[in-house]
C-alpha atoms as a PDB file:
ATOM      1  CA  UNK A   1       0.000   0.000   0.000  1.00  0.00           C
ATOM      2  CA  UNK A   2       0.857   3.826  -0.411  1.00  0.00           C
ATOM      3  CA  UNK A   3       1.573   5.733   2.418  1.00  0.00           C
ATOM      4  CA  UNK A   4       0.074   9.350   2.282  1.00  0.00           C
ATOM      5  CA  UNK A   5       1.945  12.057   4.186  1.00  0.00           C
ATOM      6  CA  UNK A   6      -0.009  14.519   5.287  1.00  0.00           C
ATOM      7  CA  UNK A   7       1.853  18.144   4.657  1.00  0.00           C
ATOM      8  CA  UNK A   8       1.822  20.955   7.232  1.00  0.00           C
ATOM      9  CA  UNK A   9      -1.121  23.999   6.828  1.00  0.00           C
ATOM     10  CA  UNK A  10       0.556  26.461   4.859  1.00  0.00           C
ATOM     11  CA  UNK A  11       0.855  29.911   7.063  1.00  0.00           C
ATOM     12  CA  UNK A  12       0.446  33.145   5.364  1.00  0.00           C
ATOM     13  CA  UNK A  13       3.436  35.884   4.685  1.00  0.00           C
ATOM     14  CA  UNK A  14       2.456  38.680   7.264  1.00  0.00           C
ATOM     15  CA  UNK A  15       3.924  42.073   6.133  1.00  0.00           C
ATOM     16  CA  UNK A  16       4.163  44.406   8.647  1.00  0.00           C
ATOM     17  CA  UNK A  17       1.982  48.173   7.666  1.00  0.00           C
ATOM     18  CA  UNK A  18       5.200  50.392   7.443  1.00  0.00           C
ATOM     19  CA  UNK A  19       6.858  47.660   4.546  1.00  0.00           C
ATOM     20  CA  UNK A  20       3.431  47.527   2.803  1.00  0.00           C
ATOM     21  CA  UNK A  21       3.442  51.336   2.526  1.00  0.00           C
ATOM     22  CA  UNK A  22       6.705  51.952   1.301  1.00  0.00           C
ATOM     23  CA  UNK A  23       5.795  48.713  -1.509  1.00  0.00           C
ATOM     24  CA  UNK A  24       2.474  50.157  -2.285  1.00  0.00           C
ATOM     25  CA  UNK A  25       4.064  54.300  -2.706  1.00  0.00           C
ATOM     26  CA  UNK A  26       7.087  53.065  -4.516  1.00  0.00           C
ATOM     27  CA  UNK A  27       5.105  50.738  -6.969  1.00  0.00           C
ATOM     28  CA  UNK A  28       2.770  54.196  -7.818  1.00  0.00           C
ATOM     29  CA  UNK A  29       5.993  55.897  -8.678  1.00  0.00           C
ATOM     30  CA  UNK A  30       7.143  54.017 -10.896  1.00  0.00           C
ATOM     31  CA  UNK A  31       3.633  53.302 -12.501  1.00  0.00           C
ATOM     32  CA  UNK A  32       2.958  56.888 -13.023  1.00  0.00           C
ATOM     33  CA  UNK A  33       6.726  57.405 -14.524  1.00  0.00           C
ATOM     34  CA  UNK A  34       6.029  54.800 -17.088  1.00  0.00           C
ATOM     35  CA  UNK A  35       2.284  56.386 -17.669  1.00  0.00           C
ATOM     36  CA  UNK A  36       4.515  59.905 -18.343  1.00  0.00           C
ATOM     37  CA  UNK A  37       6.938  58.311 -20.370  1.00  0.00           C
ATOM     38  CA  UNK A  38       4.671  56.155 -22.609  1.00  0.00           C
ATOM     39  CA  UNK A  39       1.568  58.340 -22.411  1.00  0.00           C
ATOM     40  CA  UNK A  40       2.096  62.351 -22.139  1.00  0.00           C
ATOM     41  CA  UNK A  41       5.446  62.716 -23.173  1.00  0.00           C
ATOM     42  CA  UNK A  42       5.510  64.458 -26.359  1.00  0.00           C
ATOM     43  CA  UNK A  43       9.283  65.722 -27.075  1.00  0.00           C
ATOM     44  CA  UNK A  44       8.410  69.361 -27.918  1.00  0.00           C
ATOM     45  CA  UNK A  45       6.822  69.932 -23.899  1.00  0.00           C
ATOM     46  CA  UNK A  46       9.170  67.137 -21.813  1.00  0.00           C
ATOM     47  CA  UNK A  47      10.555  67.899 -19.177  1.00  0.00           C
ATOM     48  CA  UNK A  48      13.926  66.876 -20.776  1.00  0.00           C
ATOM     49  CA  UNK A  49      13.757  69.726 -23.126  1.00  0.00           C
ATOM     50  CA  UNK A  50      13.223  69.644 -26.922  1.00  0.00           C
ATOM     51  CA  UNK A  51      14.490  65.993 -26.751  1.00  0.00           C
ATOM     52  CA  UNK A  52      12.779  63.542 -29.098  1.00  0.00           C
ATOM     53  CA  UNK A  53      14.990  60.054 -27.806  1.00  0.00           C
ATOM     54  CA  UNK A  54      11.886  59.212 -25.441  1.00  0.00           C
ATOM     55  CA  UNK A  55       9.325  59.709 -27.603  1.00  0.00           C
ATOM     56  CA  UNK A  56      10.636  57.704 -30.455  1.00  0.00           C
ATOM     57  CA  UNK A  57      11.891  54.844 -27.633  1.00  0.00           C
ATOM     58  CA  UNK A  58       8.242  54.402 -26.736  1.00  0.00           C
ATOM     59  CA  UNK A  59       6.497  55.573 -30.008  1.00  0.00           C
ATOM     60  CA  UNK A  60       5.493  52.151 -31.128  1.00  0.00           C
ATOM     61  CA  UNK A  61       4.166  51.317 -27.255  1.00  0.00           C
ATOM     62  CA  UNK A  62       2.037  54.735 -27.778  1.00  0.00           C
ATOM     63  CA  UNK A  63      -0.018  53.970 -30.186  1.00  0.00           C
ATOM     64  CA  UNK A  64      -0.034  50.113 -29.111  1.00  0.00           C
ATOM     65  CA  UNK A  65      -1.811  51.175 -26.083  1.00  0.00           C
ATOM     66  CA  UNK A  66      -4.218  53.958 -27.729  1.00  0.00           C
ATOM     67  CA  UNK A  67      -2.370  57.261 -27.047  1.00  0.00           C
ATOM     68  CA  UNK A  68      -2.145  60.011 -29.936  1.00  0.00           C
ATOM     69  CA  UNK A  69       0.606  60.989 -30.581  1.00  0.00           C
ATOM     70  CA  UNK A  70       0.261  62.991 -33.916  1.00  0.00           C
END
């Protein structure tokens, strides 16, 4: 016959409120740089100057995703 282990409950991952906050803030950061980047970024009023390399980087993405571009 077979002999069925039985495994140990599986306990959850507790994260403590003050790791969860500085996870949660630094996630929206970077979600809203990528949202500038890919979505109001338009070269001619960045706030790199008159500098086209990002827009043309993430051009393709742009219209990918439904943003006008031109």
């Amino acid at each position: 016959m077979s002999s069925v282990s039985a495994r140990p409950a599986s306990t959850p991952v507790v994260l403590p409120v003050s790791k969860s906050v500085v996870r949660l803030v630094g996630t929206a950061l970077i979600a809203l740089a990528v949202y500038y980047f890919i979505g109001v970024d338009q070269g001619a009023v960045s706030v790199f100057g008159n500098d086209m390399h990002v827009h043309e980087f993430v051009h393709d993405a742009r219209h990918f995703l439904g943003f006008p571009c031109h």
